[in-house]
PDB file of N, CA and C in Angstrom:
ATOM      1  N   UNK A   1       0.846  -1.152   0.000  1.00  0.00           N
ATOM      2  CA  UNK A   1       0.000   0.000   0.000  1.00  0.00           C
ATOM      3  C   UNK A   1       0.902   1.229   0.000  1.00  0.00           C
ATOM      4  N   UNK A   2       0.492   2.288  -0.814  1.00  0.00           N
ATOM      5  CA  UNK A   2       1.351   3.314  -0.998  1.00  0.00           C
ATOM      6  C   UNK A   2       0.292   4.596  -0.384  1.00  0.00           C
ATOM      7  N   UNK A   3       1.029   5.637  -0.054  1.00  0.00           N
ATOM      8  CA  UNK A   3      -0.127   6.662   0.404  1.00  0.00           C
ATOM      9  C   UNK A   3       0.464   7.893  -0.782  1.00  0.00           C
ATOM     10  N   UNK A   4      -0.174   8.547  -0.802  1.00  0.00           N
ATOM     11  CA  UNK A   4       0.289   9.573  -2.253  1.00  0.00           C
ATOM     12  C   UNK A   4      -0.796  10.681  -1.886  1.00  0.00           C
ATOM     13  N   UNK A   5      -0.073  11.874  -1.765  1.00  0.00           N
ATOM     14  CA  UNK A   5      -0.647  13.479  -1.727  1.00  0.00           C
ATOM     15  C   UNK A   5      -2.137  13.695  -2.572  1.00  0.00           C
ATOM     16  N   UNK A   6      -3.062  14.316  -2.228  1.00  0.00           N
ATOM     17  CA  UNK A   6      -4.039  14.492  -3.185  1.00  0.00           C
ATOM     18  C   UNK A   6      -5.147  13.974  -3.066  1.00  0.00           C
ATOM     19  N   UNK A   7      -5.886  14.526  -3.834  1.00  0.00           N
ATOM     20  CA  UNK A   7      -7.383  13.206  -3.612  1.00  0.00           C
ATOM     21  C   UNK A   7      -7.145  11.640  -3.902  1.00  0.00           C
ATOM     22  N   UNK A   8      -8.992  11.669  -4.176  1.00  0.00           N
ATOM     23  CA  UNK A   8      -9.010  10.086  -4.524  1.00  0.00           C
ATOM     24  C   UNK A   8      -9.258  10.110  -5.933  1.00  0.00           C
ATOM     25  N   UNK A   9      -8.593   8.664  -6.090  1.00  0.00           N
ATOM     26  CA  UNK A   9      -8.780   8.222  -7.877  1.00  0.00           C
ATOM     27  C   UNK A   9      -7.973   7.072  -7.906  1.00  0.00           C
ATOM     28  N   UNK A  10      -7.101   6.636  -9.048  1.00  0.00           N
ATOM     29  CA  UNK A  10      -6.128   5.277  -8.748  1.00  0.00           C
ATOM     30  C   UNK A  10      -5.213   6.374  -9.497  1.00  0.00           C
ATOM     31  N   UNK A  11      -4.277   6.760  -9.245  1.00  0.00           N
ATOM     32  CA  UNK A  11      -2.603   6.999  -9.481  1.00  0.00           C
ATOM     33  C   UNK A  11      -2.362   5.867 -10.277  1.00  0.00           C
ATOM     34  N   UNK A  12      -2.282   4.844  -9.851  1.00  0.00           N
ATOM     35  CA  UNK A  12      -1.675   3.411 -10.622  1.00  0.00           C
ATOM     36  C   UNK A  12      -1.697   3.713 -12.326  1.00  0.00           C
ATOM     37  N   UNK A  13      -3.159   4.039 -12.437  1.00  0.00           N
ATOM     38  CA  UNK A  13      -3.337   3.709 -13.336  1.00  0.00           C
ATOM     39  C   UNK A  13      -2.221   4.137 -14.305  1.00  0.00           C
ATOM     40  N   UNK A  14      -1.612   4.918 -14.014  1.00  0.00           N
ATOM     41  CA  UNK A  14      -0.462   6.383 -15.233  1.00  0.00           C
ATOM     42  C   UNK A  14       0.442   5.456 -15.072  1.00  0.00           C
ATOM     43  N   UNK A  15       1.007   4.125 -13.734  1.00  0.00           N
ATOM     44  CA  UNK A  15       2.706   3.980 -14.043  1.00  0.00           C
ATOM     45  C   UNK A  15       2.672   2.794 -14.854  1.00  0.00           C
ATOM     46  N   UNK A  16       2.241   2.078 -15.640  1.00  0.00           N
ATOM     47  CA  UNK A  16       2.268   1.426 -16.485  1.00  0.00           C
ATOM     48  C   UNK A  16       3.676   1.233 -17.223  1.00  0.00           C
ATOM     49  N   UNK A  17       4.594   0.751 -17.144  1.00  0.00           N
ATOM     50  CA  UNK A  17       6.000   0.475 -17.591  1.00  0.00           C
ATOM     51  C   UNK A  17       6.577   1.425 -17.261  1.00  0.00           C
ATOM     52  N   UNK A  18       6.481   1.870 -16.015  1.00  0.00           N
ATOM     53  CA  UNK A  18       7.326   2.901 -14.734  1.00  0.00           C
ATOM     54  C   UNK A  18       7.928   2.266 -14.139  1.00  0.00           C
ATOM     55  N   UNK A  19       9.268   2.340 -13.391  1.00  0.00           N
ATOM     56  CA  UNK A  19       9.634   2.145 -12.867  1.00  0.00           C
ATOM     57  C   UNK A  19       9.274   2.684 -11.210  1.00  0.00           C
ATOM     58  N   UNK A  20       9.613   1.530  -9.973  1.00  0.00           N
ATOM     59  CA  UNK A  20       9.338   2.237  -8.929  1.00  0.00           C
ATOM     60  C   UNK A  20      10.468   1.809  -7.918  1.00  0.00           C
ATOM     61  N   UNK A  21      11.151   2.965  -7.452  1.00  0.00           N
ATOM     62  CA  UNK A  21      11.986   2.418  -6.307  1.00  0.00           C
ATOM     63  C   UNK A  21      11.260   2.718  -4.998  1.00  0.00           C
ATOM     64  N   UNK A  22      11.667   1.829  -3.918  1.00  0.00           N
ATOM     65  CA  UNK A  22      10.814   1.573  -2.573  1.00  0.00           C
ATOM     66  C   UNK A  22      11.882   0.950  -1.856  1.00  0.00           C
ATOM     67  N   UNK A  23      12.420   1.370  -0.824  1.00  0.00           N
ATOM     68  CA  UNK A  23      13.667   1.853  -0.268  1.00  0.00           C
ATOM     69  C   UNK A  23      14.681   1.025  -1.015  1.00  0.00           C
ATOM     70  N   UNK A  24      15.345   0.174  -1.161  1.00  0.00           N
ATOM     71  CA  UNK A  24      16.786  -0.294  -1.851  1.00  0.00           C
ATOM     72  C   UNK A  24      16.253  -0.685  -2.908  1.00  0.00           C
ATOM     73  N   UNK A  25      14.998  -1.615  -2.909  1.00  0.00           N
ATOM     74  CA  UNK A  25      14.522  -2.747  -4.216  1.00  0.00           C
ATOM     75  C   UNK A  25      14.210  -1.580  -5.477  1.00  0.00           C
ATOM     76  N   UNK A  26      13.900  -2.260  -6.409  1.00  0.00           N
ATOM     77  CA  UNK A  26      13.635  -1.122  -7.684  1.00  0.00           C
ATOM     78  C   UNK A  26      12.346  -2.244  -8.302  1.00  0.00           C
ATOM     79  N   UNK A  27      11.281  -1.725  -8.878  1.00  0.00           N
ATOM     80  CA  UNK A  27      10.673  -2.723  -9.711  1.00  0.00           C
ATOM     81  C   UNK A  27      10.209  -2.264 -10.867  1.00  0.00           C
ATOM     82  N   UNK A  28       9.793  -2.511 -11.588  1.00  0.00           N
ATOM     83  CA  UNK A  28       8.731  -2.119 -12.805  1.00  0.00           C
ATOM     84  C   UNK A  28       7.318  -2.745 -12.863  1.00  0.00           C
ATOM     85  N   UNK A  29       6.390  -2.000 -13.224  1.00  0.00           N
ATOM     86  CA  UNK A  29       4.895  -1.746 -13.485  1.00  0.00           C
ATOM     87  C   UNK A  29       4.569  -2.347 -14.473  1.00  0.00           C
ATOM     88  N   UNK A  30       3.792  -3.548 -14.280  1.00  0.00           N
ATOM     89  CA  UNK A  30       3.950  -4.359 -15.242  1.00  0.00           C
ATOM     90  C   UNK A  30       2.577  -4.437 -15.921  1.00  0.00           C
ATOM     91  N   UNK A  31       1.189  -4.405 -14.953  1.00  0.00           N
ATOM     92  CA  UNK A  31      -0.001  -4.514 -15.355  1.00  0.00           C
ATOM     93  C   UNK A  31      -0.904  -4.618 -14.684  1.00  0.00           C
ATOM     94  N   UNK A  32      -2.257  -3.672 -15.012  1.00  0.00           N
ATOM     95  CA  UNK A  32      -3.353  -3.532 -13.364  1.00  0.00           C
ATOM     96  C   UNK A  32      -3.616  -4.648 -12.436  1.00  0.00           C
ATOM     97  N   UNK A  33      -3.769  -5.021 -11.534  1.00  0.00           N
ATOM     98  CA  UNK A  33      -4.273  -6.255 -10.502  1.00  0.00           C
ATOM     99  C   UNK A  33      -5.792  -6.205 -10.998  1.00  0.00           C
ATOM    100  N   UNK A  34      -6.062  -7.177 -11.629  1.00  0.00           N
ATOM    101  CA  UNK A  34      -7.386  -7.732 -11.139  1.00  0.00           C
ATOM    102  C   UNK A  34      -7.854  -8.313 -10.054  1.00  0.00           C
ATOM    103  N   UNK A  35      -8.985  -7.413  -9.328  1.00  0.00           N
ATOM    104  CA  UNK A  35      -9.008  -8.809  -8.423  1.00  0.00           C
ATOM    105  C   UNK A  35     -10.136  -9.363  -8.114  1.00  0.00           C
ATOM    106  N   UNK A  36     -10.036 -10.557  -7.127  1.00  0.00           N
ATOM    107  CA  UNK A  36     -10.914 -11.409  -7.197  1.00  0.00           C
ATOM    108  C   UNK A  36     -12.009 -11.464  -5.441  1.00  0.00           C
ATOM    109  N   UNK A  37     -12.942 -12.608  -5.534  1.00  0.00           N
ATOM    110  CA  UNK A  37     -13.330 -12.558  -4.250  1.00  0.00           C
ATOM    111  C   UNK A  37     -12.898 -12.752  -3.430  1.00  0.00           C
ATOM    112  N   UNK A  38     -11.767 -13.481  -3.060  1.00  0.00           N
ATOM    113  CA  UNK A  38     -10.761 -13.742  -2.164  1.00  0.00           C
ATOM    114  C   UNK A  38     -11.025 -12.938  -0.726  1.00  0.00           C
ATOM    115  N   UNK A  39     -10.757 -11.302  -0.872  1.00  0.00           N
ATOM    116  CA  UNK A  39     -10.971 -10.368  -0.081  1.00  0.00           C
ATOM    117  C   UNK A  39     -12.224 -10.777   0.777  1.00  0.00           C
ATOM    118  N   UNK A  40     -13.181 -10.637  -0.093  1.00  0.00           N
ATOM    119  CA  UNK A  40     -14.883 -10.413   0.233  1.00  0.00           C
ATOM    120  C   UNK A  40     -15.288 -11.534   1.109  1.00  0.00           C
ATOM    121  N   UNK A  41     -14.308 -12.513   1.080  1.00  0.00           N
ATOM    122  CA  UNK A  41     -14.723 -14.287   2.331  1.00  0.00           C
ATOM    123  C   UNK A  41     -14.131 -13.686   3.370  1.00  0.00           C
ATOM    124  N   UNK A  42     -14.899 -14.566   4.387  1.00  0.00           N
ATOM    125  CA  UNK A  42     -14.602 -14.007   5.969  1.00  0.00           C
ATOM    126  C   UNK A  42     -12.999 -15.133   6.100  1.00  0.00           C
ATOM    127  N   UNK A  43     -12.235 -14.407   6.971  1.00  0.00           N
ATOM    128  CA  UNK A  43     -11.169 -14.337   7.078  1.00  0.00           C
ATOM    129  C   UNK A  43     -10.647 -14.285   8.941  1.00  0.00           C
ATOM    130  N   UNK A  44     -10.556 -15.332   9.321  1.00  0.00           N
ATOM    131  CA  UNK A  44     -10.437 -15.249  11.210  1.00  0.00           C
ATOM    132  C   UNK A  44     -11.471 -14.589  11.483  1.00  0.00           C
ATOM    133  N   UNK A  45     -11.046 -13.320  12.380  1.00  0.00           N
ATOM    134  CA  UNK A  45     -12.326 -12.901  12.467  1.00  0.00           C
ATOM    135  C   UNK A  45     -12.713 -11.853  12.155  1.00  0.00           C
ATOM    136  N   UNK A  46     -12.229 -11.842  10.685  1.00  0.00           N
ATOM    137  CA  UNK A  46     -12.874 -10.618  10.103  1.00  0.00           C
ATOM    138  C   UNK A  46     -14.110 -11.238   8.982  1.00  0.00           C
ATOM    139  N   UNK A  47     -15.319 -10.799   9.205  1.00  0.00           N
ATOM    140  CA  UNK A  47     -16.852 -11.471   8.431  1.00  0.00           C
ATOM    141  C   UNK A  47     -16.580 -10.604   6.941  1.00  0.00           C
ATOM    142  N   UNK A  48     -17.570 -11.917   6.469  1.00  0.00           N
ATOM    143  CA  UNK A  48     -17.361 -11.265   4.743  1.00  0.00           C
ATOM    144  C   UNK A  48     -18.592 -10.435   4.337  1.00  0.00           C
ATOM    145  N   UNK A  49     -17.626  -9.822   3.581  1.00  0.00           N
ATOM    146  CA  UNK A  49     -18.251  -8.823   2.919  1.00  0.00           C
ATOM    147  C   UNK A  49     -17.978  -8.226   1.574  1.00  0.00           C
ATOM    148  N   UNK A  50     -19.099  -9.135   0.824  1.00  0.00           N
ATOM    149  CA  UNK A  50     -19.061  -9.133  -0.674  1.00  0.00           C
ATOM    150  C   UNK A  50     -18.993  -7.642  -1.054  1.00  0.00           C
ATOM    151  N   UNK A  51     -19.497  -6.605  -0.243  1.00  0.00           N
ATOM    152  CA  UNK A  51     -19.297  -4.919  -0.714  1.00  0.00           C
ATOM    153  C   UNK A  51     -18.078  -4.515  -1.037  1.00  0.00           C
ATOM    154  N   UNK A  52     -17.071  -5.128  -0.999  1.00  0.00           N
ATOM    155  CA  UNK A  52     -15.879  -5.229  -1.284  1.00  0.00           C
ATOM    156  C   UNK A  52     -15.642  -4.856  -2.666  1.00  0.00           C
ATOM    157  N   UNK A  53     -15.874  -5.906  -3.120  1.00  0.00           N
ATOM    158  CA  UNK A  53     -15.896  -6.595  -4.451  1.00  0.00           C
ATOM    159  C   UNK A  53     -16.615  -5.362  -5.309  1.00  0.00           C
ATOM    160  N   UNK A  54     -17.828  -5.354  -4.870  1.00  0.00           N
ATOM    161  CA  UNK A  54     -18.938  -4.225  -5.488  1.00  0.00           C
ATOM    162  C   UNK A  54     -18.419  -3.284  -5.572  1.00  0.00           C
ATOM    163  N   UNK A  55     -17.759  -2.181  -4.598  1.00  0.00           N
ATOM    164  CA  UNK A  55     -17.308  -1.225  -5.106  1.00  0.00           C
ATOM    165  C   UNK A  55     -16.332  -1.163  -5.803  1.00  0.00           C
ATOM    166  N   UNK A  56     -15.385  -1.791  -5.942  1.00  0.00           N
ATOM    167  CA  UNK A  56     -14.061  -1.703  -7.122  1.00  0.00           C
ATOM    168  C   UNK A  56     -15.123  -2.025  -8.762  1.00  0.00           C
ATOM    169  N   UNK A  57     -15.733  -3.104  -8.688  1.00  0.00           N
ATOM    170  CA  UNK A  57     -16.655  -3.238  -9.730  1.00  0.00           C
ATOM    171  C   UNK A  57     -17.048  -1.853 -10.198  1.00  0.00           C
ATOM    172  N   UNK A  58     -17.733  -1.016  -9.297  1.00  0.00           N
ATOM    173  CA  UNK A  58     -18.854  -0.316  -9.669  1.00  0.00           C
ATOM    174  C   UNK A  58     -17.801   1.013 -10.010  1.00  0.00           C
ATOM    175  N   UNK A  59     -16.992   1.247  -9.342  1.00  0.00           N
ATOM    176  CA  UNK A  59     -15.801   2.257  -9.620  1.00  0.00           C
ATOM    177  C   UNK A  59     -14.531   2.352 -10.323  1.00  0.00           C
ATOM    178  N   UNK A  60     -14.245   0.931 -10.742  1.00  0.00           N
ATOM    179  CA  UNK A  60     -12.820   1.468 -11.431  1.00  0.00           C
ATOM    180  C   UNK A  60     -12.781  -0.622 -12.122  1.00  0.00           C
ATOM    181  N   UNK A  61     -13.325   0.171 -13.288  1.00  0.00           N
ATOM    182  CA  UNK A  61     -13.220  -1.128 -14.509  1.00  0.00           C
ATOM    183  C   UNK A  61     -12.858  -0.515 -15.610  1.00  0.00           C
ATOM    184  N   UNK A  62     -10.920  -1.420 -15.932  1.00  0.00           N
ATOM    185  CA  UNK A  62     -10.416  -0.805 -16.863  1.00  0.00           C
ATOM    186  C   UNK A  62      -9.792  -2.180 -17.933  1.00  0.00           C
ATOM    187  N   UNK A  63      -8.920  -1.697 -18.957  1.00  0.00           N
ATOM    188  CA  UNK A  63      -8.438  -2.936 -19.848  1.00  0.00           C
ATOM    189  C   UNK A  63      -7.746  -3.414 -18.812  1.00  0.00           C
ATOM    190  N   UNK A  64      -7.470  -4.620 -19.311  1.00  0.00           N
ATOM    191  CA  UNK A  64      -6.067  -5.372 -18.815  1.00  0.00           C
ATOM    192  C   UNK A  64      -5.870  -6.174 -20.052  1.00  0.00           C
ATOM    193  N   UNK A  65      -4.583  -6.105 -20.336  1.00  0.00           N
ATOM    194  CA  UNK A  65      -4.066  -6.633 -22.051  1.00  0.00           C
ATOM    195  C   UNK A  65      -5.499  -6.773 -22.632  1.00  0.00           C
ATOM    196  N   UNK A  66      -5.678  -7.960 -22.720  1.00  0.00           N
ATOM    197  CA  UNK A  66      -6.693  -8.851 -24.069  1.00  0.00           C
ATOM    198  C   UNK A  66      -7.446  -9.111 -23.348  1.00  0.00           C
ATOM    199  N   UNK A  67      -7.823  -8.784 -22.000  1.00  0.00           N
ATOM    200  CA  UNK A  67      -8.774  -9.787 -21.050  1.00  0.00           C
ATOM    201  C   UNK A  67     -10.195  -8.884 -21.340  1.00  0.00           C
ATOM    202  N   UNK A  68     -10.263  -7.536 -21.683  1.00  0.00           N
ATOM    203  CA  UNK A  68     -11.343  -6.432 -21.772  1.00  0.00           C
ATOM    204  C   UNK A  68     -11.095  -5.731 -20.304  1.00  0.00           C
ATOM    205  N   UNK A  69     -12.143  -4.841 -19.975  1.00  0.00           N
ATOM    206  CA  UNK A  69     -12.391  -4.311 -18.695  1.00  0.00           C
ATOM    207  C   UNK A  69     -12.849  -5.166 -17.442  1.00  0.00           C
ATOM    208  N   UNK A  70     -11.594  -5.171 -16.874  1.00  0.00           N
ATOM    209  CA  UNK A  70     -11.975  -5.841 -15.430  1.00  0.00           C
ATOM    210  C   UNK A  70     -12.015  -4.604 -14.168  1.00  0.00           C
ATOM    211  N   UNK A  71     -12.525  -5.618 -13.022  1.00  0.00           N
ATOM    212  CA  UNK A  71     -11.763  -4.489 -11.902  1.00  0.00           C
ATOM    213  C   UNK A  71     -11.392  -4.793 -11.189  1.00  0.00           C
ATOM    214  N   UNK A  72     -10.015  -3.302 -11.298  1.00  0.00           N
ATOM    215  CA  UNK A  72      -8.424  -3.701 -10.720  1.00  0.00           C
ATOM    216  C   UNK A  72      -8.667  -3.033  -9.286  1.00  0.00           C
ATOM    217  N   UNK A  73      -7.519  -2.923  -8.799  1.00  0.00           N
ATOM    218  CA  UNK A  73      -7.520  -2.220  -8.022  1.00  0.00           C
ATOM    219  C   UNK A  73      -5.898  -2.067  -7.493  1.00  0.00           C
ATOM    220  N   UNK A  74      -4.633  -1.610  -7.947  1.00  0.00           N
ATOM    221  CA  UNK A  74      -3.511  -1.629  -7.570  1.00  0.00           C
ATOM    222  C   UNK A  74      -2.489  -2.025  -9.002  1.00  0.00           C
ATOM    223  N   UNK A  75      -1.182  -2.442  -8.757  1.00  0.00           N
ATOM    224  CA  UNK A  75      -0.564  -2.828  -9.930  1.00  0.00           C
ATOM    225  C   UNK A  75       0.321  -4.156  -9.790  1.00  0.00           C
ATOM    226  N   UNK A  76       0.760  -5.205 -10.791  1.00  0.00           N
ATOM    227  CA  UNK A  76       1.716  -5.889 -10.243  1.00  0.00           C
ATOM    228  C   UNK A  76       2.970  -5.549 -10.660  1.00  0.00           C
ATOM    229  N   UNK A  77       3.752  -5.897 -10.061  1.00  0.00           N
ATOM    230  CA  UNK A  77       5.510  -5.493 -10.253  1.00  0.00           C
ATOM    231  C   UNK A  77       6.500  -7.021 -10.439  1.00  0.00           C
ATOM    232  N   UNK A  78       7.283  -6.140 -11.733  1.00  0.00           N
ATOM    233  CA  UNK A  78       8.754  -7.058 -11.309  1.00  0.00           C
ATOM    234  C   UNK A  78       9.333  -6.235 -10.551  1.00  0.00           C
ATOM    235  N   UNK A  79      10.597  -7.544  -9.863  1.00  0.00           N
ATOM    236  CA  UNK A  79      11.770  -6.808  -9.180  1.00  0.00           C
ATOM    237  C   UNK A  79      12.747  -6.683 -10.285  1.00  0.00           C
ATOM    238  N   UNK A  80      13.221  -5.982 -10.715  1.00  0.00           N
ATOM    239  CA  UNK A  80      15.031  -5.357 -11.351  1.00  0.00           C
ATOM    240  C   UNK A  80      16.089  -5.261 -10.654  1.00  0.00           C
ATOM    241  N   UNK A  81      16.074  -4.961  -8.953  1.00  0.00           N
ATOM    242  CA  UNK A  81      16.920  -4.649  -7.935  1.00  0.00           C
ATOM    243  C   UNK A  81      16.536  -5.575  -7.050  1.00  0.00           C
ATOM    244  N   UNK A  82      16.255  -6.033  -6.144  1.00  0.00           N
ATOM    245  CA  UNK A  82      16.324  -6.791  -5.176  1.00  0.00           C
ATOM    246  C   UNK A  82      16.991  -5.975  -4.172  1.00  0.00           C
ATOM    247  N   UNK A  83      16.035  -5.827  -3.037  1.00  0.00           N
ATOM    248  CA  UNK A  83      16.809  -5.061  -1.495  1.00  0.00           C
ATOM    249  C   UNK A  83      15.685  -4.798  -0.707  1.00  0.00           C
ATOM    250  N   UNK A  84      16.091  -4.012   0.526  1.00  0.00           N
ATOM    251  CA  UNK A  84      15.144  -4.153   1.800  1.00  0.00           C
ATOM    252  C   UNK A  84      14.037  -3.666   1.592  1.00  0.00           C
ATOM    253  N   UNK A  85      12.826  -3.524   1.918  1.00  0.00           N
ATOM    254  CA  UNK A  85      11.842  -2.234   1.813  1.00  0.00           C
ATOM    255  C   UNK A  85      10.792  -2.860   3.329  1.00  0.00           C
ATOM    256  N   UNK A  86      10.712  -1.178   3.598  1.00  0.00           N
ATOM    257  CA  UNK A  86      10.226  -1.548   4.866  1.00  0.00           C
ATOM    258  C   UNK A  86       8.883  -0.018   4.661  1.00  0.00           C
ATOM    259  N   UNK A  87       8.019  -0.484   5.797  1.00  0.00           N
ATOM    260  CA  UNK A  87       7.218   0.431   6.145  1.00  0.00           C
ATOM    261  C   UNK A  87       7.470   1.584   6.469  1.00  0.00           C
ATOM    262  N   UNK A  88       7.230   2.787   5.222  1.00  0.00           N
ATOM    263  CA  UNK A  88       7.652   3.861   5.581  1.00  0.00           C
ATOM    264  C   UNK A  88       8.583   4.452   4.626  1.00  0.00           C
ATOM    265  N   UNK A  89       9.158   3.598   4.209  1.00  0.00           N
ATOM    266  CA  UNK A  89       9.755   3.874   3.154  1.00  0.00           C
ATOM    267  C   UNK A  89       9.321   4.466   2.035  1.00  0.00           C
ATOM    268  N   UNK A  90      10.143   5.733   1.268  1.00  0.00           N
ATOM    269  CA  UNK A  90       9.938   6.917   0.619  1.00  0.00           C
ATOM    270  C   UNK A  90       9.589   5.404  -1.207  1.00  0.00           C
ATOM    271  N   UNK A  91       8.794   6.494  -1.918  1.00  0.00           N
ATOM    272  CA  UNK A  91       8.395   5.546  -3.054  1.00  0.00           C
ATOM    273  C   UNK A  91       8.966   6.597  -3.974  1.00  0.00           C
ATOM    274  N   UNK A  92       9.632   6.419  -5.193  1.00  0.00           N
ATOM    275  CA  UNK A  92      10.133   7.269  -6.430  1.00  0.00           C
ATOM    276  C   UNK A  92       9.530   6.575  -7.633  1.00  0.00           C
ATOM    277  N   UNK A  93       8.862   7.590  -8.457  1.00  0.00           N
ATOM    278  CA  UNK A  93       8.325   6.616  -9.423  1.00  0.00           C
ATOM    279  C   UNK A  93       9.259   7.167 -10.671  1.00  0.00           C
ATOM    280  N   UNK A  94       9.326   6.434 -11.961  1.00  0.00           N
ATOM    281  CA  UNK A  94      10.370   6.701 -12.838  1.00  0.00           C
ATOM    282  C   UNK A  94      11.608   6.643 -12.100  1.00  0.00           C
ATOM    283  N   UNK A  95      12.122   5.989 -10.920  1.00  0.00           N
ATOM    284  CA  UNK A  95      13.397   5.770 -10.213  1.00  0.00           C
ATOM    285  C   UNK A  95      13.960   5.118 -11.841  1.00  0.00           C
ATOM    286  N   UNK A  96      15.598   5.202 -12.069  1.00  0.00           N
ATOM    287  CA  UNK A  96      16.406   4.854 -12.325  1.00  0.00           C
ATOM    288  C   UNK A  96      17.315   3.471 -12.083  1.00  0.00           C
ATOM    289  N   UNK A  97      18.089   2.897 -12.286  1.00  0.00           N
ATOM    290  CA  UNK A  97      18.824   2.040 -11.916  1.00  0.00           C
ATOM    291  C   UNK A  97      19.996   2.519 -11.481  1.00  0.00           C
TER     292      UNK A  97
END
């Protein structure tokens, strides 16, 4: 989870073959997260709640390659660097190698 200045919306969506450094590691932006119900099942003791699901649905359905409009919610990454990253740690997007 990243926190970022500003309102609400998905940021994600722009780093699309960005690079991101997050304290030593470096990765690249590879393609939106789809996701699934997973979340929305009760979990110890946290009870489910399919509203989960519903609002990413109802708010933010975009391409992903060839699959059409799903809904994402975040991005997945390669690593390029390999190193520590901890909570708190400063995020650079377009970081360098």
């Amino acid at each position: 989870m990243v926190e970022l200045p500003g309102g609400p919306g998905f940021p994600e969506d722009s780093w699309g073959g960005s690079t991101l450094r997050i304290g030593e590691a470096l990765f690249q932006v590879t393609v939106p997260t789809p996701r699934c119900v997973v979340p929305t099942l009760s979990h110890d003791e946290l009870t489910a709640d399919p509203g989960i699901m519903r609002a990413v649905a109802r708010e933010h359905r975009i391409p992903v390659l060839s699959l059409g409009s799903l809904s994402c919610l975040g991005v997945y990454l390669d690593v390029l660097e390999p190193g520590a990253v901890q909570k708190g740690d400063a995020v650079t997007i377009g970081a360098g190698r």
